[in-house]
C-alpha atoms as a PDB file:
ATOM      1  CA  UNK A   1     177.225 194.957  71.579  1.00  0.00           C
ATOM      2  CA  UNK A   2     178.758 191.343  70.332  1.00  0.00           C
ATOM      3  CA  UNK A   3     175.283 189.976  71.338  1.00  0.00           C
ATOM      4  CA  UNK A   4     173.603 192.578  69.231  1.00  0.00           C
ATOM      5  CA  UNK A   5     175.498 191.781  66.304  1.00  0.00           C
ATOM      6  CA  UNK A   6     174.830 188.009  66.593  1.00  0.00           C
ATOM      7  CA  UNK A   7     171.132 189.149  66.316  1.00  0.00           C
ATOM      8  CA  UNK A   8     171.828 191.072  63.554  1.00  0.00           C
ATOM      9  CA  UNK A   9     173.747 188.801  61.561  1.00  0.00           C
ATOM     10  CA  UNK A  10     170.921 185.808  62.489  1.00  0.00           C
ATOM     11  CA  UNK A  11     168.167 188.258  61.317  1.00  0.00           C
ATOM     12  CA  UNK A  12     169.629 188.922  58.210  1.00  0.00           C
ATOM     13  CA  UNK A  13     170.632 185.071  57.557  1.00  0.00           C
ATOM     14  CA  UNK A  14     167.001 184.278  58.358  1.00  0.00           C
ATOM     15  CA  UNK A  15     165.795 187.392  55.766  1.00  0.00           C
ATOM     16  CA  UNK A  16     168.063 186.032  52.779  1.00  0.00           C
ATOM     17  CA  UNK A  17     167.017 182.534  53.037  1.00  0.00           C
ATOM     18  CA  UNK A  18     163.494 183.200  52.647  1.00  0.00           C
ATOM     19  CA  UNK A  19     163.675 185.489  50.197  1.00  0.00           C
ATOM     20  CA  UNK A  20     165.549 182.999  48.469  1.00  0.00           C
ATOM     21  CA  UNK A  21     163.065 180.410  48.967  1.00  0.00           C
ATOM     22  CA  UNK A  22     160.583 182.856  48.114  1.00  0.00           C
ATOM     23  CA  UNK A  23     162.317 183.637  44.569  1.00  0.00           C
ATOM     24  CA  UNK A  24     162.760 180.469  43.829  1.00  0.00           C
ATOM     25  CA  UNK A  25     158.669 179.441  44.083  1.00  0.00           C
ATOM     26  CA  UNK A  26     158.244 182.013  41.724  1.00  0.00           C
ATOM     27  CA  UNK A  27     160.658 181.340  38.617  1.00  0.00           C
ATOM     28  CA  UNK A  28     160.502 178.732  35.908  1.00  0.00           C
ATOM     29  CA  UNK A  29     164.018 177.360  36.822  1.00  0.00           C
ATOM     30  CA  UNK A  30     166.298 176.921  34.514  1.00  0.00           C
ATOM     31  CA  UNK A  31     167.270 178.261  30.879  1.00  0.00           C
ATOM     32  CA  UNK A  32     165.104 179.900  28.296  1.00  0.00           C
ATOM     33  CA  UNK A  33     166.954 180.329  24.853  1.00  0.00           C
ATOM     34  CA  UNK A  34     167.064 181.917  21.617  1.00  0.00           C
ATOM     35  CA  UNK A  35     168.497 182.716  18.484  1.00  0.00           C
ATOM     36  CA  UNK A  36     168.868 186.265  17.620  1.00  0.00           C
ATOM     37  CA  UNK A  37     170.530 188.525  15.180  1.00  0.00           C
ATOM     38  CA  UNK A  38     173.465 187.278  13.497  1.00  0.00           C
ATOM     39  CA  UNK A  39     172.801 183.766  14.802  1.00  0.00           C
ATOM     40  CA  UNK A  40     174.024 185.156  17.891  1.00  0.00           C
ATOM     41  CA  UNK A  41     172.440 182.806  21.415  1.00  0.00           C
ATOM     42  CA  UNK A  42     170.471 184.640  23.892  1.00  0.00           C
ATOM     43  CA  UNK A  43     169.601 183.460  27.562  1.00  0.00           C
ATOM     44  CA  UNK A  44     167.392 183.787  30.401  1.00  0.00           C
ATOM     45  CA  UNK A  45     168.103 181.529  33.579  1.00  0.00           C
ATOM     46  CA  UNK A  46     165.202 181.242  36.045  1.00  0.00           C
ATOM     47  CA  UNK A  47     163.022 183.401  34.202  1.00  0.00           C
ATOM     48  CA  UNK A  48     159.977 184.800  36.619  1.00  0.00           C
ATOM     49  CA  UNK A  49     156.699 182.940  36.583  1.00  0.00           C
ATOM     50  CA  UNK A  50     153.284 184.695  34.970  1.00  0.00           C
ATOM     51  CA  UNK A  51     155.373 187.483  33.678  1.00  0.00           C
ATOM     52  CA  UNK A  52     155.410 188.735  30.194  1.00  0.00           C
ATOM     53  CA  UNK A  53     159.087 189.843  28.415  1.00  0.00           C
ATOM     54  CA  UNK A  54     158.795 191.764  25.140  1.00  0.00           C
ATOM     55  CA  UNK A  55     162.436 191.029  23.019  1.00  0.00           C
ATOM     56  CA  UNK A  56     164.270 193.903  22.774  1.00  0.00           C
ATOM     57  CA  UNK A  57     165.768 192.951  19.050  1.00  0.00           C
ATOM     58  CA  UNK A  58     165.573 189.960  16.526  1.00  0.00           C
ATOM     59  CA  UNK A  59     164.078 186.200  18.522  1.00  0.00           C
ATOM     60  CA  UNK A  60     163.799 182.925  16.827  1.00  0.00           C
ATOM     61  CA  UNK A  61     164.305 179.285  17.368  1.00  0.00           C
ATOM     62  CA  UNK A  62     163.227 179.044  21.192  1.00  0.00           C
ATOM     63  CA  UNK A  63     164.406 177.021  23.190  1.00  0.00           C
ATOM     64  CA  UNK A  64     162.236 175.773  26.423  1.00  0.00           C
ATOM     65  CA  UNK A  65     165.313 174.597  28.849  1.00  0.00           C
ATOM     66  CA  UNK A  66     162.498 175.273  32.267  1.00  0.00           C
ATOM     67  CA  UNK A  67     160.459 172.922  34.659  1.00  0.00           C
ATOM     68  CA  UNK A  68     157.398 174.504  33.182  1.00  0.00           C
ATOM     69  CA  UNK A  69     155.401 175.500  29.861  1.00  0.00           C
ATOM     70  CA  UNK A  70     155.715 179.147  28.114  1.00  0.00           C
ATOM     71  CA  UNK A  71     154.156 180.523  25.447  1.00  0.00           C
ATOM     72  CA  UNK A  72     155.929 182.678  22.771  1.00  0.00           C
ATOM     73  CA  UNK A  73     153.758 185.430  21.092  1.00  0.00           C
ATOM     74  CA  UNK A  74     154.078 187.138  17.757  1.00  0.00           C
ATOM     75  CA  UNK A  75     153.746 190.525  18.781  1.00  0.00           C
ATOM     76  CA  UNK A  76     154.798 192.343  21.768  1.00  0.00           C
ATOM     77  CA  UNK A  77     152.699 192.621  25.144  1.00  0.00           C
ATOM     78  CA  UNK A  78     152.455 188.775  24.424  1.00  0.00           C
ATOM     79  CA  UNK A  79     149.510 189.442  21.988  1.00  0.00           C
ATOM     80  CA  UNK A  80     149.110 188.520  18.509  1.00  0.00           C
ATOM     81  CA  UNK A  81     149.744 184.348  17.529  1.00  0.00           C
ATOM     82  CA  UNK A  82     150.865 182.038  20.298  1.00  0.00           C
ATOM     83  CA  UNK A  83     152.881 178.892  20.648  1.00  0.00           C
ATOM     84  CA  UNK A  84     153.325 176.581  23.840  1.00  0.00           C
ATOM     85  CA  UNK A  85     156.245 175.114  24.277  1.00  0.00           C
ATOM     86  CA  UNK A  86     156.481 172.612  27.406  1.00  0.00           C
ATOM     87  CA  UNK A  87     159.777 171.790  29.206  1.00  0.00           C
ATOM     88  CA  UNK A  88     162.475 170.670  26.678  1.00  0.00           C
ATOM     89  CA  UNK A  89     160.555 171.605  23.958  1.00  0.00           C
ATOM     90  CA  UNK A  90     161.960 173.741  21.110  1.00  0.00           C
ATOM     91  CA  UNK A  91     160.341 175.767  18.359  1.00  0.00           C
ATOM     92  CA  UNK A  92     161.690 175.635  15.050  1.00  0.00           C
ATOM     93  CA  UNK A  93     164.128 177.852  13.739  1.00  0.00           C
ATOM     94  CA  UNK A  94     162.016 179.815  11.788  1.00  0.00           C
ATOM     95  CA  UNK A  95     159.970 180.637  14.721  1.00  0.00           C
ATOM     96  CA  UNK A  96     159.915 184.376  15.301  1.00  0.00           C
ATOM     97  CA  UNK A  97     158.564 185.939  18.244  1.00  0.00           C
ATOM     98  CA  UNK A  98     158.543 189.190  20.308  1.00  0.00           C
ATOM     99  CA  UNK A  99     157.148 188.786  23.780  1.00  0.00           C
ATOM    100  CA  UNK A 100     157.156 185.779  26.044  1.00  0.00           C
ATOM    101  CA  UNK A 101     155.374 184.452  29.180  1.00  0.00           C
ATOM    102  CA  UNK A 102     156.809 181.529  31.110  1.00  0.00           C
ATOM    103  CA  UNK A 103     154.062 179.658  33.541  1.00  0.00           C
ATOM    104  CA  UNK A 104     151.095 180.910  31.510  1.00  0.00           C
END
Protein backbone atom coordinates (compact mmCIF):
# COMPACT_ATOMS: atom_id res chain seq x y z
CA UNK A 1 0.00 0.00 0.00
CA UNK A 2 2.87 2.75 1.08
CA UNK A 3 4.49 1.78 -2.30
CA UNK A 4 1.27 2.45 -4.08
CA UNK A 5 0.90 5.73 -2.69
CA UNK A 6 4.49 6.78 -3.57
CA UNK A 7 3.30 6.00 -7.18
CA UNK A 8 0.47 7.91 -6.77
CA UNK A 9 1.82 10.90 -5.32
CA UNK A 10 4.92 10.72 -8.18
CA UNK A 11 2.19 10.42 -10.90
CA UNK A 12 0.39 13.24 -9.87
CA UNK A 13 3.71 15.45 -9.24
CA UNK A 14 4.72 14.43 -12.76
CA UNK A 15 0.84 15.43 -14.11
CA UNK A 16 0.97 19.03 -12.41
CA UNK A 17 4.29 19.95 -13.64
CA UNK A 18 3.50 19.48 -17.13
CA UNK A 19 0.45 20.88 -17.15
CA UNK A 20 2.10 23.70 -15.73
CA UNK A 21 4.66 23.82 -18.28
CA UNK A 22 2.06 23.27 -20.69
CA UNK A 23 -0.01 26.49 -19.44
CA UNK A 24 2.64 28.43 -19.33
CA UNK A 25 3.65 27.93 -23.40
CA UNK A 26 0.37 29.04 -23.99
CA UNK A 27 -0.18 32.52 -22.11
CA UNK A 28 1.19 35.95 -22.84
CA UNK A 29 2.84 36.20 -19.33
CA UNK A 30 2.38 38.84 -17.45
CA UNK A 31 -0.25 41.81 -16.93
CA UNK A 32 -2.77 43.20 -19.33
CA UNK A 33 -4.47 46.47 -17.98
CA UNK A 34 -7.17 48.84 -18.23
CA UNK A 35 -9.10 51.63 -17.22
CA UNK A 36 -12.70 51.14 -16.73
CA UNK A 37 -15.71 52.78 -15.29
CA UNK A 38 -15.18 55.26 -12.73
CA UNK A 39 -11.44 55.29 -13.44
CA UNK A 40 -11.53 52.15 -11.68
CA UNK A 41 -8.03 49.56 -12.89
CA UNK A 42 -8.79 46.29 -14.35
CA UNK A 43 -6.30 43.25 -14.75
CA UNK A 44 -5.53 40.18 -16.49
CA UNK A 45 -2.22 38.25 -15.48
CA UNK A 46 -1.04 35.64 -18.01
CA UNK A 47 -3.75 36.15 -20.28
CA UNK A 48 -4.14 32.93 -22.83
CA UNK A 49 -2.47 33.13 -26.20
CA UNK A 50 -4.73 33.39 -29.69
CA UNK A 51 -7.79 33.86 -27.62
CA UNK A 52 -10.28 36.57 -28.01
CA UNK A 53 -11.95 38.37 -24.56
CA UNK A 54 -14.98 40.58 -25.19
CA UNK A 55 -15.09 43.38 -21.96
CA UNK A 56 -17.82 42.82 -19.99
CA UNK A 57 -18.36 46.82 -19.12
CA UNK A 58 -16.56 50.22 -19.89
CA UNK A 59 -12.34 49.57 -21.33
CA UNK A 60 -9.96 52.31 -22.08
CA UNK A 61 -6.39 53.26 -21.76
CA UNK A 62 -4.71 49.69 -22.28
CA UNK A 63 -2.07 48.82 -20.96
CA UNK A 64 0.31 45.99 -22.72
CA UNK A 65 2.35 44.72 -19.41
CA UNK A 66 3.01 40.90 -21.64
CA UNK A 67 6.08 39.27 -23.46
CA UNK A 68 4.03 39.53 -26.59
CA UNK A 69 1.82 41.86 -28.98
CA UNK A 70 -2.21 42.13 -28.67
CA UNK A 71 -4.52 43.79 -30.51
CA UNK A 72 -7.52 45.71 -29.00
CA UNK A 73 -10.72 45.85 -31.20
CA UNK A 74 -13.58 48.30 -31.25
CA UNK A 75 -16.31 46.04 -31.19
CA UNK A 76 -16.84 42.80 -29.59
CA UNK A 77 -15.82 39.27 -31.15
CA UNK A 78 -12.55 41.34 -31.76
CA UNK A 79 -14.12 42.84 -34.98
CA UNK A 80 -14.60 46.29 -35.95
CA UNK A 81 -11.12 48.86 -35.75
CA UNK A 82 -7.92 47.38 -34.40
CA UNK A 83 -4.86 48.58 -32.58
CA UNK A 84 -1.50 46.61 -31.83
CA UNK A 85 0.05 47.23 -28.99
CA UNK A 86 3.56 45.36 -28.47
CA UNK A 87 5.03 44.56 -25.01
CA UNK A 88 5.12 47.72 -22.80
CA UNK A 89 3.20 49.54 -25.02
CA UNK A 90 0.15 51.56 -23.91
CA UNK A 91 -2.79 53.05 -25.77
CA UNK A 92 -3.93 56.33 -24.93
CA UNK A 93 -6.46 57.09 -22.56
CA UNK A 94 -9.03 57.78 -24.79
CA UNK A 95 -8.69 54.47 -26.33
CA UNK A 96 -11.92 52.52 -26.04
CA UNK A 97 -12.25 49.03 -26.83
CA UNK A 98 -14.46 45.92 -26.33
CA UNK A 99 -12.77 42.68 -27.22
CA UNK A 100 -9.12 41.75 -27.09
CA UNK A 101 -6.71 39.10 -28.49
CA UNK A 102 -3.26 38.67 -26.99
CA UNK A 103 -0.62 36.72 -29.48
CA UNK A 104 -2.58 37.62 -32.61
Amino acid sequence: MRLFRIGVTTFGGLVLSVSLATTSAVAAGGHFIWEGPKGKIYSVQNPPDHKCLDMGQEARAPHNQTKKSLVVYSGKKCKGAATRLGPGQHGARGLTFSSVIFNP
